[in-house]
Structure formats: C-alpha cells, structure tokens
Protein backbone atom coordinates (compact mmCIF):
# COMPACT_ATOMS: atom_id res chain seq x y z
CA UNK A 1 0.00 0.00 0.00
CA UNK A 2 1.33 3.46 -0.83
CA UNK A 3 0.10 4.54 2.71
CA UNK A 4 2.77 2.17 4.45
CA UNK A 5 4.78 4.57 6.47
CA UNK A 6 8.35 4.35 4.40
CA UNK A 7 10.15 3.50 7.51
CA UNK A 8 7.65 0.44 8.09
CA UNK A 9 8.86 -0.79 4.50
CA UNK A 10 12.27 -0.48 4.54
CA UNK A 11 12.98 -1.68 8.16
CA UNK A 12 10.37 -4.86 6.83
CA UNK A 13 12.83 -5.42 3.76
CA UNK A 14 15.97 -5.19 5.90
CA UNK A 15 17.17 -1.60 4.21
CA UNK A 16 17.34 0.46 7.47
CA UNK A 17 17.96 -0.88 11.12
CA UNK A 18 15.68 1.11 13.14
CA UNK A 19 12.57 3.92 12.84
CA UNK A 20 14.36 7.07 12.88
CA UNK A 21 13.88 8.92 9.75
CA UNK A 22 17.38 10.11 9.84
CA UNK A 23 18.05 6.97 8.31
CA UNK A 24 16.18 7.21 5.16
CA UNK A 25 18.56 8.46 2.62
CA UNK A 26 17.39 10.66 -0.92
CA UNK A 27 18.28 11.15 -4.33
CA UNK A 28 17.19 14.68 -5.51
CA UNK A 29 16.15 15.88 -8.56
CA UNK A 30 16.85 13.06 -10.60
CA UNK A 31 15.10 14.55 -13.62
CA UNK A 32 17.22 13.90 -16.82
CA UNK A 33 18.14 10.91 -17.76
CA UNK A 34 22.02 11.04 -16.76
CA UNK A 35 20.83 12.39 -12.77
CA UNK A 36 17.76 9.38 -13.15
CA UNK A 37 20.55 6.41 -14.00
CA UNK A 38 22.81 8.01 -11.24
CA UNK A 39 20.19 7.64 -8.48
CA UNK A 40 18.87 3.93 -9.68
CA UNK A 41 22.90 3.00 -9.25
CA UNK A 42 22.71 5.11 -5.94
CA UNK A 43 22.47 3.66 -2.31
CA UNK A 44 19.57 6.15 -1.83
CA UNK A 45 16.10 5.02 -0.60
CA UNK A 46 13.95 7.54 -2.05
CA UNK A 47 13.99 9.09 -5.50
CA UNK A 48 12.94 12.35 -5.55
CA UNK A 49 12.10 14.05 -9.27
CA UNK A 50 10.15 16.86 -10.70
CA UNK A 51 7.06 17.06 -13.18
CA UNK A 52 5.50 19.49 -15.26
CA UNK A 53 3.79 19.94 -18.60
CA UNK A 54 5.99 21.57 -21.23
CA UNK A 55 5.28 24.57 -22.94
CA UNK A 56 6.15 23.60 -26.72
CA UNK A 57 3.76 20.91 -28.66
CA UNK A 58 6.66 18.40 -29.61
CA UNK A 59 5.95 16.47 -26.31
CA UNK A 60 2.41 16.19 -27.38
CA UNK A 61 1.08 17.28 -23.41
CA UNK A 62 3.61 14.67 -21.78
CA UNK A 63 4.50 15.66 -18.53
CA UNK A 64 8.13 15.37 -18.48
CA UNK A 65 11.14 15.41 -15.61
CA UNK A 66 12.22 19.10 -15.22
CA UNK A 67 12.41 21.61 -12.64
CA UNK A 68 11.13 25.26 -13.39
CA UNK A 69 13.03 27.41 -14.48
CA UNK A 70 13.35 24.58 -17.17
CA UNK A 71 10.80 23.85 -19.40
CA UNK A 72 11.83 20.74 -21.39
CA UNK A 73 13.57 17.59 -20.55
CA UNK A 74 15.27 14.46 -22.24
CA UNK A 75 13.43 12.32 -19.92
CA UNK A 76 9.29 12.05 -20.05
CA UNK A 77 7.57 10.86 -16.94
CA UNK A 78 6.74 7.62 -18.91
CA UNK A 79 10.26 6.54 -19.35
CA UNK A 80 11.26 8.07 -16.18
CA UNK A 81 8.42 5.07 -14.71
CA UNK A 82 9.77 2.21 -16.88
CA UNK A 83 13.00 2.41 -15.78
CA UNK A 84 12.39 3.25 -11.76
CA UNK A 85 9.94 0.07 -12.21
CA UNK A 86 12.47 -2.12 -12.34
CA UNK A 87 14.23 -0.87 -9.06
CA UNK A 88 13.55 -1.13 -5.19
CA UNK A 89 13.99 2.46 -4.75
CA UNK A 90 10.90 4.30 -3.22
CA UNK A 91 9.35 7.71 -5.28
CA UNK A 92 8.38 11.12 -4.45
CA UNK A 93 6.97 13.11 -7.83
CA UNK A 94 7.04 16.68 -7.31
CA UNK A 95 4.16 18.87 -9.21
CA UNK A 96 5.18 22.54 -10.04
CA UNK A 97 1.82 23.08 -11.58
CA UNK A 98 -1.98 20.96 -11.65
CA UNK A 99 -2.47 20.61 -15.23
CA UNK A 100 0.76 17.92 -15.07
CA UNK A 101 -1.39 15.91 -12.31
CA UNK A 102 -3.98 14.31 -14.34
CA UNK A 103 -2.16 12.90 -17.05
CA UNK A 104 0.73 12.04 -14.66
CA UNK A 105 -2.16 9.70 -12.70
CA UNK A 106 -3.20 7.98 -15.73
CA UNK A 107 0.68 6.87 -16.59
CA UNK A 108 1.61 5.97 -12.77
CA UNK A 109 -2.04 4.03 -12.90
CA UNK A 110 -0.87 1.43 -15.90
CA UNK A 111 2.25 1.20 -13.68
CA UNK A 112 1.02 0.50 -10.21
CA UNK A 113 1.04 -3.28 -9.95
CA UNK A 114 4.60 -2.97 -10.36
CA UNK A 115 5.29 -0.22 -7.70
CA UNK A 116 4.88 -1.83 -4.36
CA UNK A 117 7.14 0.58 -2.53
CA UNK A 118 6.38 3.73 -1.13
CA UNK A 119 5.07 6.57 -3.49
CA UNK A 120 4.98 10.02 -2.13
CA UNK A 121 2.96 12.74 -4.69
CA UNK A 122 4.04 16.41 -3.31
CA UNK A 123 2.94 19.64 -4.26
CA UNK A 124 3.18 23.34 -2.73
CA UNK A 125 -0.17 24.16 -1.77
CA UNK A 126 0.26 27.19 0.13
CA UNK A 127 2.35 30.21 0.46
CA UNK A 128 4.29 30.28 3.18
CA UNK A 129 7.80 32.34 4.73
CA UNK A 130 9.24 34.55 1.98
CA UNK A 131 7.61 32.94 -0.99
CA UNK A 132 7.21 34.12 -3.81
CA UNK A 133 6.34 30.98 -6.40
CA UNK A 134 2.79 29.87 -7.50
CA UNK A 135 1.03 27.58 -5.40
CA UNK A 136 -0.90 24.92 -6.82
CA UNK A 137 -4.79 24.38 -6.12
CA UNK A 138 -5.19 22.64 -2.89
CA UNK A 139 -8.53 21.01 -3.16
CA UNK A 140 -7.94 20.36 -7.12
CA UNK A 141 -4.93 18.70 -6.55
CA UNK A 142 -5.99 16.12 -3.67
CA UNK A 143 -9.58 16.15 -5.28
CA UNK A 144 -7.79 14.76 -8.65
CA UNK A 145 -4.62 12.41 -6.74
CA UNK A 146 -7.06 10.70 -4.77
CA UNK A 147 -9.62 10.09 -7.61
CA UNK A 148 -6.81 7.65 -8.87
CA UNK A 149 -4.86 7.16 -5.72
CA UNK A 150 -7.05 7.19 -2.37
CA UNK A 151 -4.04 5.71 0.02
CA UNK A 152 -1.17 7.27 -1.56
CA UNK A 153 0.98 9.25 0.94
CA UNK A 154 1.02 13.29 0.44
CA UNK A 155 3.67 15.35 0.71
CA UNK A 156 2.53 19.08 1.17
CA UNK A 157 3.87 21.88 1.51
CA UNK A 158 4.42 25.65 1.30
CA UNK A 159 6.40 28.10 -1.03
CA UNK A 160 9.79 29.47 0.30
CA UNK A 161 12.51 31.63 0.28
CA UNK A 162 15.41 32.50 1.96
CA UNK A 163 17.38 35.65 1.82
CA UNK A 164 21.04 35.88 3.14
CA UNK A 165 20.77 39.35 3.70
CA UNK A 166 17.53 39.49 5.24
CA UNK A 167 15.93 37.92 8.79
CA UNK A 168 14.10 35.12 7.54
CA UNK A 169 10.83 34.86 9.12
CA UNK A 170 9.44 31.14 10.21
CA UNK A 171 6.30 28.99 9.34
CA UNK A 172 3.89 31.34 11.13
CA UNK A 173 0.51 30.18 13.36
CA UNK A 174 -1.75 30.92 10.32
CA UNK A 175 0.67 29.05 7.87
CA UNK A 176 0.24 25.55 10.22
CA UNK A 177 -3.05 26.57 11.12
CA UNK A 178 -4.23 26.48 7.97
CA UNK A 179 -2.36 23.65 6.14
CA UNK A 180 -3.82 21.70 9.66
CA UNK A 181 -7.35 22.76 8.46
CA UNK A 182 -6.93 21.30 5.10
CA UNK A 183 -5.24 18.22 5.77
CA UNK A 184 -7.36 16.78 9.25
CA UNK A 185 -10.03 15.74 6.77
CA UNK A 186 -8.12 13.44 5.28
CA UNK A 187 -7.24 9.51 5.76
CA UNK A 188 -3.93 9.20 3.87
CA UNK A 189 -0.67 9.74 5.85
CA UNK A 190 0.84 13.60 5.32
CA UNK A 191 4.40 14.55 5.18
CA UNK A 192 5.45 18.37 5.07
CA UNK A 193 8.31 19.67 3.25
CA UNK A 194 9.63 22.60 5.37
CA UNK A 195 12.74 23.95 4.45
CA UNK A 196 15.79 23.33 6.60
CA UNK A 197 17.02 26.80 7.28
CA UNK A 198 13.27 27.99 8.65
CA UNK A 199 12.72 25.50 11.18
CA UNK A 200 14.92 26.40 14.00
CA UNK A 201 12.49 29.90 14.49
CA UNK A 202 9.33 27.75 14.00
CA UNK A 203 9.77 24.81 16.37
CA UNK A 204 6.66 25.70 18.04
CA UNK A 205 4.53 25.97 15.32
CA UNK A 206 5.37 22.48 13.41
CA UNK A 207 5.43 20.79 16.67
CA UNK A 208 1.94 21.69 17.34
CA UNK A 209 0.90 20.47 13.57
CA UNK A 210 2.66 17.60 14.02
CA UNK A 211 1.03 16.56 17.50
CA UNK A 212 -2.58 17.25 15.67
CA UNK A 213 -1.98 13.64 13.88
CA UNK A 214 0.23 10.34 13.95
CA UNK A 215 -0.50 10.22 10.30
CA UNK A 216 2.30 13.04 10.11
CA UNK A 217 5.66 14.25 9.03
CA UNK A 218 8.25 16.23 8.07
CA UNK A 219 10.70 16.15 5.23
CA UNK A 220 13.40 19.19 6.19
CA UNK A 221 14.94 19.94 2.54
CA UNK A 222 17.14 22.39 1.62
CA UNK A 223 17.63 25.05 -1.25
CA UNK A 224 21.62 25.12 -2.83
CA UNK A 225 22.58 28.03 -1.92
CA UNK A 226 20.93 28.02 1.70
CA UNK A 227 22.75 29.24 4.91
CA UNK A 228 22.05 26.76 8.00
CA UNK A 229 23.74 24.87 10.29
CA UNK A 230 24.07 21.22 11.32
CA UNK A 231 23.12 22.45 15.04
CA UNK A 232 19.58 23.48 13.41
CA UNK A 233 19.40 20.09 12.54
CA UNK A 234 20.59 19.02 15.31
CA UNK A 235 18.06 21.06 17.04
CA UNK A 236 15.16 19.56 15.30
CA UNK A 237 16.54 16.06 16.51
CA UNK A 238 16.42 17.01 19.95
CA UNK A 239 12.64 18.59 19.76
CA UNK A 240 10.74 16.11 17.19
CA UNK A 241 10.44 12.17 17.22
CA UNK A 242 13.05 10.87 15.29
CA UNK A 243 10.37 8.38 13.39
CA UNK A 244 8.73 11.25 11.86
CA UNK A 245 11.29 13.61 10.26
CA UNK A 246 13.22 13.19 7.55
CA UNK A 247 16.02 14.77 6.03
CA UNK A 248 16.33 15.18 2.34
CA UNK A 249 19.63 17.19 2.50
CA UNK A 250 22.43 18.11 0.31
CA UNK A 251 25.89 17.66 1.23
CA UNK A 252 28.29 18.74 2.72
CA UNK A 253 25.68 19.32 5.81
CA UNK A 254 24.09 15.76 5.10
CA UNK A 255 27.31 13.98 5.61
CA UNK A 256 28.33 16.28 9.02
CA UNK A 257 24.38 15.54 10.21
CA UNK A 258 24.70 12.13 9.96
CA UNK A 259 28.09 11.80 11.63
CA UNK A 260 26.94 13.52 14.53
CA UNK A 261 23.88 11.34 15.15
CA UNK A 262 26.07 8.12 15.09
CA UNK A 263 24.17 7.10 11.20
C-alpha cells in the first residue's frame, strides 16, 4: 500500500535498522536521464524528481522530468516510470503546476502493480515564509490524486525563500493553522516539506501540527545556496520524534548531520 509509512517498508525489507527517519537516505532531482541512472545505481532510498507539462507541442502534453526554471527535458515521466519500475527504490513526484497531475495519474495508474514501494505525490499548496512561487490548487490537486490514488501518501507543503541578507521569518501560526485545516479531513498519511534553514524559528509551530496527527511528518529539505547549520538540525533532533522527520539534505551538511547522530 502506498500509505505504508516508508520506515515500516524499509525496516520490513531489511534496508534500514531502526525507525528514525534520519536513516532514510534521498536522491534529488533526478530529472534527466544522466541524474535518473545516477540515483537507480545510488544507495539512496527515495527518489525524488520533478514534473510538469511543457510549454512547446513536440511532447504532445507529456509531462516530463524538469524543474522550473526549465521547461523541457530528455526524460518524459513515462520513461522516467519504466525504468524506476524495475528498481527497489521508493518515489516522491514533485508537481510545479496541476495541469501535469492528471495525465501524470493515468501513466503511474498502468504502472502500479509494479510499484509496491512507497510513493509520495508532493505539491506546494500554500504560500508560506518569503515565498514568492505559484502555489498549486489545494482542493484540485488532492480532489484529482485521490480520484486515482485514495491511500497514496502526500507530501505538502508551502512556497519558500530564503534571503542571506535578510531575517528570515518562520512557518507562522496561520501558515500551520491552515495547512492543519486542510489536511485533518483526510485519511492518507501527510508529510510536510519545510525547508531546513526555517525550522529552528518555527519549532513551536510544526510541533503543534505535528502533534494534531500520527499520520504526520516532516521532510526538512534544503535550497543550494541556503545558509544553516548542522546544530539546526541538530536542534530539530532534539525537539521532534526521530520516526517522523526526515532529512532530504544536500551535502556537505548531510554527511556532518549524519556523523553527529552516530548514522
């Protein structure tokens, strides 16, 4: 089931020794083909890629694997998913806009019976500290996942940013608040993206969302060119339950993070 918490699955297939999502490693952005092959020959757990619907006609409305500001790829989503098939890594599909959804459904649909590992579908429903990117439709977007996909595992979040010469405000009350009132309704399990160098300042706030439900998470991530520390990580350790947080981070920090919780 695509529901299984991901730490549930790979502890049952012998992959990771305990529940602490620090153990849980990612692949990110394995779009083109080159970064796709890379990952499938990586040690990594989880595959994490982006989808969208480019703007020329020569795909014919494929979604394909690219990251705005890119438009086009060498990799649709349809050979992306014949080739990940044949692996044991688990998926998270990242949607930058909800036209890409629909016909992204329909392929992973005629692929499913071969996908019995975790599948995470993520999207940035809500605006949130110092962003400035579109958000996609809430309600659409679950409305149209779980018309295909009722037990698939969300990941949702909120657009960021972070400025290096600014203070860089937190995930506020109202940004919890509400991302709390969309997602109690639901049955599937919830993970939210929340970028690594904004949770230190909002400890409070995604504590209290993540108390409303056992059904969820967090996935800290970073941006490139972010400025954070491994003691903010660190930080997070202390104050969170180490089965529900994960850390999709880029190195060096990831390396220095994990050698400082013994992993």
């Amino acid at each position: 089931s695509w529901s299984e918490n991901i730490l549930e699955h790979f502890l049952r297939n012998n992959q990771i020794t305990t529940k602490d999502g620090a153990e849980i490693t990612w692949y990110h952005a394995a779009n083109h083909k080159a970064q796709m092959n890379e990952a499938l020959k990586s040690t990594a757990h989880m595959i994490e890629a982006d989808i969208l619907l480019p703007d020329d006609e020569s795909e014919h409305g494929q979604p394909v694997m690219a990251h705005p500001p890119e438009t086009s790829s060498d990799n649709t989503l349809q050979e992306w998913l014949a080739e990940v098939v044949k692996s044991n890594k688990g998926i998270k599909l990242d949607f930058k806009s909800l036209a890409a959804v629909e016909p992204s459904m329909t392929l992973l649909e005629n692929v499913k019976r071969h996908l019995m590992r975790p599948v995470w579908i993520n999207a940035d429903i809500l605006p949130g500290p110092n962003g400035s990117g579109k958000v996609v439709d809430a309600k659409l977007f679950i409305d149209t996942v779980t018309s295909f996909f009722p037990d698939v595992t969300f990941s949702l979040g909120w657009t960021t940013g972070w400025h290096p010469q600014k203070v860089n405000e937190g995930y506020s009350w109202p940004m919890v608040e509400e991302m709390e009132y969309i997602c109690h309704e639901l049955s599937q399990p919830v993970t939210f993206p929340v970028r690594a160098a904004l949770v230190r300042q909002s400890c409070s706030q995604l504590l209290w969302l993540l108390k409303k439900s056992d059904r969820y998470s967090l996935t800290v991530w970073t941006g490139k060119d972010d400025n954070y520390s491994v003691e903010d990580l660190l930080c997070i350790r202390d104050h969170f339950d180490k089965s529900q947080v994960f850390y999709d981070i880029l190195e060096p920090q990831n390396y220095e993070f994990k050698q400082a919780v013994g992993i």
